[in-house]
C-alpha atoms as a PDB file:
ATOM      1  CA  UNK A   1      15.820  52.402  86.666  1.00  0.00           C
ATOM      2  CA  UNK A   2      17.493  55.297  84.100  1.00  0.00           C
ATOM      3  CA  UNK A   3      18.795  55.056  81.007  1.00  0.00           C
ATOM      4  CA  UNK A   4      22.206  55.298  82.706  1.00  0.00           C
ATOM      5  CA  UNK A   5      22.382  52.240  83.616  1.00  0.00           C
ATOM      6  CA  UNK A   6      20.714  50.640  80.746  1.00  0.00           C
ATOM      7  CA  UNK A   7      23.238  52.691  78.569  1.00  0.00           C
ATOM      8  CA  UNK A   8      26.142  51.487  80.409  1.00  0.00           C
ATOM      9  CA  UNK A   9      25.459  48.163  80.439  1.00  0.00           C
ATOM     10  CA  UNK A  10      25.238  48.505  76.339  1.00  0.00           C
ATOM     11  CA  UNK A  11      28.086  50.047  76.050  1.00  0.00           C
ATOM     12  CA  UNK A  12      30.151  47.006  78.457  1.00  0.00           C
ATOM     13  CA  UNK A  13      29.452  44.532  75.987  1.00  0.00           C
ATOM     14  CA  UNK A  14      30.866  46.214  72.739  1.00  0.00           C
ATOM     15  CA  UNK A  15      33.775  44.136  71.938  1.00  0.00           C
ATOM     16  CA  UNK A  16      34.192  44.977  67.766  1.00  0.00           C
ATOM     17  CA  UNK A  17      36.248  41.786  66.467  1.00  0.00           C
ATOM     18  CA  UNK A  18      36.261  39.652  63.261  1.00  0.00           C
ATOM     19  CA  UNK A  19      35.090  36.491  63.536  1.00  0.00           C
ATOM     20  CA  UNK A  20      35.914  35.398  59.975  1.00  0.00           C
ATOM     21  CA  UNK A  21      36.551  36.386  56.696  1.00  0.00           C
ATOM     22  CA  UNK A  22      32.689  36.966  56.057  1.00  0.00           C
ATOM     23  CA  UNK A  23      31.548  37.884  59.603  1.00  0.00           C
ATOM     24  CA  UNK A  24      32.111  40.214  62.747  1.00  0.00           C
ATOM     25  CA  UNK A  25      30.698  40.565  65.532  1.00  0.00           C
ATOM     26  CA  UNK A  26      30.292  43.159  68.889  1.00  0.00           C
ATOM     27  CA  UNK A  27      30.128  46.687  66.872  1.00  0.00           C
ATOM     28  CA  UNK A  28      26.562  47.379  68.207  1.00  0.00           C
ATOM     29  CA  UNK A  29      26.090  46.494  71.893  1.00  0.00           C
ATOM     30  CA  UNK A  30      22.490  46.545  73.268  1.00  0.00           C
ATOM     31  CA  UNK A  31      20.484  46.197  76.747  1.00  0.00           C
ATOM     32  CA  UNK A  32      16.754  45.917  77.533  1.00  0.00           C
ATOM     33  CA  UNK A  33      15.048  46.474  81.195  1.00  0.00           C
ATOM     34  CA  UNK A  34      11.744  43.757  81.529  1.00  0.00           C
ATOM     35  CA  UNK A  35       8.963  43.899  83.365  1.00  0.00           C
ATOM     36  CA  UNK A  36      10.456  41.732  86.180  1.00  0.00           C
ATOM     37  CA  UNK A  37      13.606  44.559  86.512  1.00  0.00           C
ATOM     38  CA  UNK A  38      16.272  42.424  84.743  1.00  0.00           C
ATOM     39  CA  UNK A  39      18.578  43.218  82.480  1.00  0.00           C
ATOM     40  CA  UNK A  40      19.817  41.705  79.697  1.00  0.00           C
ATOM     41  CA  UNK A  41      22.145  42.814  76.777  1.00  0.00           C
ATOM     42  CA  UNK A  42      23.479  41.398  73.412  1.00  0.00           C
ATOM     43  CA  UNK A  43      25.843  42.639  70.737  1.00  0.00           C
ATOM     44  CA  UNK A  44      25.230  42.167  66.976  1.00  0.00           C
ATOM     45  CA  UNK A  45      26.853  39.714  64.361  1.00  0.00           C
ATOM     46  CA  UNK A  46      27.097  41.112  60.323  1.00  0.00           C
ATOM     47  CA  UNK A  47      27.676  38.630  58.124  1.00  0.00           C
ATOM     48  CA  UNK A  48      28.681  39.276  54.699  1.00  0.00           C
ATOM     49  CA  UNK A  49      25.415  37.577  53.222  1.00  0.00           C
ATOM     50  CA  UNK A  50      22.826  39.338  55.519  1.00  0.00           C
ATOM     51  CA  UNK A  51      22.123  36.353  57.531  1.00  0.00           C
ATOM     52  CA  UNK A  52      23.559  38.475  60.577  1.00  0.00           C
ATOM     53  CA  UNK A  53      21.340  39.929  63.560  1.00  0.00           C
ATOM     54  CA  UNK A  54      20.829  43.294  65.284  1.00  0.00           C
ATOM     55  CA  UNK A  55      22.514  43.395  69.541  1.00  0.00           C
ATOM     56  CA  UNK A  56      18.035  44.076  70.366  1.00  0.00           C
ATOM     57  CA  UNK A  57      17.465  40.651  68.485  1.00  0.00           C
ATOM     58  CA  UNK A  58      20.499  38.899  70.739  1.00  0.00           C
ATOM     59  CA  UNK A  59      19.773  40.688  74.287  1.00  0.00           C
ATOM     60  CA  UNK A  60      15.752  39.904  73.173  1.00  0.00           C
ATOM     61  CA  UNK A  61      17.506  36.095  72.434  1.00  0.00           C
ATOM     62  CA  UNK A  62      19.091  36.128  76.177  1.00  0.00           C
ATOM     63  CA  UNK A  63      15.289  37.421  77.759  1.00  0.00           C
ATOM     64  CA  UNK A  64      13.471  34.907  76.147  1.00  0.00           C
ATOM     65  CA  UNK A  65      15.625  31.828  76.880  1.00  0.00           C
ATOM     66  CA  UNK A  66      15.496  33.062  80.714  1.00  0.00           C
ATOM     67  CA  UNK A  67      11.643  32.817  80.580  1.00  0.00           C
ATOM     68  CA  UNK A  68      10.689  36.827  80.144  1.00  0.00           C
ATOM     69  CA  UNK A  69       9.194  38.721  77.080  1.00  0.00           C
ATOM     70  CA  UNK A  70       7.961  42.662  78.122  1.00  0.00           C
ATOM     71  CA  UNK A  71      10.368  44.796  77.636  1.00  0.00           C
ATOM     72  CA  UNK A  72       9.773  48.112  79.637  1.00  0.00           C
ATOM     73  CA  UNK A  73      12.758  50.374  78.220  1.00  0.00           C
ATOM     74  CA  UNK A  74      15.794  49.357  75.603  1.00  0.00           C
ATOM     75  CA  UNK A  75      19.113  51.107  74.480  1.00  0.00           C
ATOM     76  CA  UNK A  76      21.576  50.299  71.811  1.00  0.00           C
ATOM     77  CA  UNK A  77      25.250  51.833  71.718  1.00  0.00           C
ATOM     78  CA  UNK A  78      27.483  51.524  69.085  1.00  0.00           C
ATOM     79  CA  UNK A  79      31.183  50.997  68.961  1.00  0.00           C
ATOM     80  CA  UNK A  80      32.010  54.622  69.563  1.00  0.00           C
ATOM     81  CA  UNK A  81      29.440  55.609  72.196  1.00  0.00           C
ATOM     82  CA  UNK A  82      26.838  56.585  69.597  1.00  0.00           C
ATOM     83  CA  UNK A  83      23.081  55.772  70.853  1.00  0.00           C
ATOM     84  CA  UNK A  84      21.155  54.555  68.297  1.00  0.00           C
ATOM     85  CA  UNK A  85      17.546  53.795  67.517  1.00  0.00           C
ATOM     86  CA  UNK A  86      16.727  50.377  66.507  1.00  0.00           C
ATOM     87  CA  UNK A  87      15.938  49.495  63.050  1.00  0.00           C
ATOM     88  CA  UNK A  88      12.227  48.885  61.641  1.00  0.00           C
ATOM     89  CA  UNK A  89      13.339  45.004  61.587  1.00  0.00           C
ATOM     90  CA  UNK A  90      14.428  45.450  65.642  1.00  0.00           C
ATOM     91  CA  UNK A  91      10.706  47.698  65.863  1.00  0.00           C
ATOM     92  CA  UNK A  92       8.270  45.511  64.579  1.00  0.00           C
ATOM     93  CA  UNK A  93      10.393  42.382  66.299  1.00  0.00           C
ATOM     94  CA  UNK A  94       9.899  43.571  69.857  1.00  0.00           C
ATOM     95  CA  UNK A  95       6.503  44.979  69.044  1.00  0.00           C
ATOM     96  CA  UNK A  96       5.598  41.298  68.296  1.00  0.00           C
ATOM     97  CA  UNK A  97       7.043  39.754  71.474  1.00  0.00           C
ATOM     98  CA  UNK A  98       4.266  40.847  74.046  1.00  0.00           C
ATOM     99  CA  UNK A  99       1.566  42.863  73.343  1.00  0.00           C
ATOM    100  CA  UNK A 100       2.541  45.553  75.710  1.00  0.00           C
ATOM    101  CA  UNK A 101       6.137  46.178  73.988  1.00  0.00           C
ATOM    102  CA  UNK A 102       3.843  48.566  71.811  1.00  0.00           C
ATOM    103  CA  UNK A 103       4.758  50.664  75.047  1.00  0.00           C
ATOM    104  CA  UNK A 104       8.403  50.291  75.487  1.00  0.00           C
ATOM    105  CA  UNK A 105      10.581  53.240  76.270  1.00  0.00           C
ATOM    106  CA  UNK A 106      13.412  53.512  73.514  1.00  0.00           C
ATOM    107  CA  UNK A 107      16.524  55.885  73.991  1.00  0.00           C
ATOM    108  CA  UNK A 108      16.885  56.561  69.934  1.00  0.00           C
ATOM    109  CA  UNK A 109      19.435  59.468  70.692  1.00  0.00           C
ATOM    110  CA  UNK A 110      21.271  61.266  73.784  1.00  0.00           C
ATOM    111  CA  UNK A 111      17.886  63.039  74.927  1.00  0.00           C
ATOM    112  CA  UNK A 112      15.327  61.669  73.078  1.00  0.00           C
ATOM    113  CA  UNK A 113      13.130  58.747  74.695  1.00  0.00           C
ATOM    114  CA  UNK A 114      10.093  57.686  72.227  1.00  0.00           C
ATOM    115  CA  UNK A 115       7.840  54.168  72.664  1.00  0.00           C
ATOM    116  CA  UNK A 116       7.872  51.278  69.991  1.00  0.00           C
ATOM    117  CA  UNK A 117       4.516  52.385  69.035  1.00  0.00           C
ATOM    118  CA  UNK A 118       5.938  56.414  68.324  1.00  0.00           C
ATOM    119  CA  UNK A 119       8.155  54.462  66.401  1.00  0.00           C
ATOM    120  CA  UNK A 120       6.132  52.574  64.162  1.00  0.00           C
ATOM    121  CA  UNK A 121       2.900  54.992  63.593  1.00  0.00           C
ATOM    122  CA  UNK A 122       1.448  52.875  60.998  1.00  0.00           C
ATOM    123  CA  UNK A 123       1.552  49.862  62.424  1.00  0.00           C
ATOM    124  CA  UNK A 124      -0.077  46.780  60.745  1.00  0.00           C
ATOM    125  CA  UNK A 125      -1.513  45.237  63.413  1.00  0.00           C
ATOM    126  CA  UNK A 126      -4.177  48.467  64.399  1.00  0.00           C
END
């Protein structure tokens, strides 16, 4: 499976709304392939006191409640279309889910794929 798909469904999910007076929700929409060819996606919550989470931590969420934790490729997509590469929180979190998420594929811009482990070189673990 492309990135096209993985990138669309990212970009279904965005849904920017307020939730509350401290928190909204949907601005970042994300979507990760597994090992066993599913998909799932996510969107992220801010919060005004950081207790929030990135759309990788909620689509990673969905994966793990359905029983699956390799993740062989992952896209995020914010509210305009934008691809984005995760943060080093979103990084190190997948890198710690299965061993071999060191090997992910990672769209961090329009043509650029890298793997979790391009993305964190020093990592703390090797």
């Amino acid at each position: 499976m492309d990135f096209n798909k993985l990138y669309e469904r990212a970009k279904s999910v965005l849904n920017p709304w307020q939730l509350s007076d401290y928190a909204e929700s949907g601005g970042v929409g994300a979507a990760i392939l597994t090992k066993d060819k599913n998909i799932y996606v996510g969107v992220c919550i801010d919060t005004a006191c950081s207790m929030g989470f990135c759309a990788e931590h909620a689509a990673a969420a969905a994966m793990i409640t359905a029983g699956e934790n390799q993740i062989l490729k992952m896209i995020a997509v914010d509210w305009d279309g934008r691809i984005m590469p995760p943060c080093g929180r979103c990084r190190e979190f997948i890198s710690q889910l299965h061993d071999e998420n060191i090997n992910t594929e990672v769209m961090v811009s329009g043509e650029i794929i890298m793997t979790i482990k391009e993305l964190l070189p020093f990592d703390w673990r090797r």
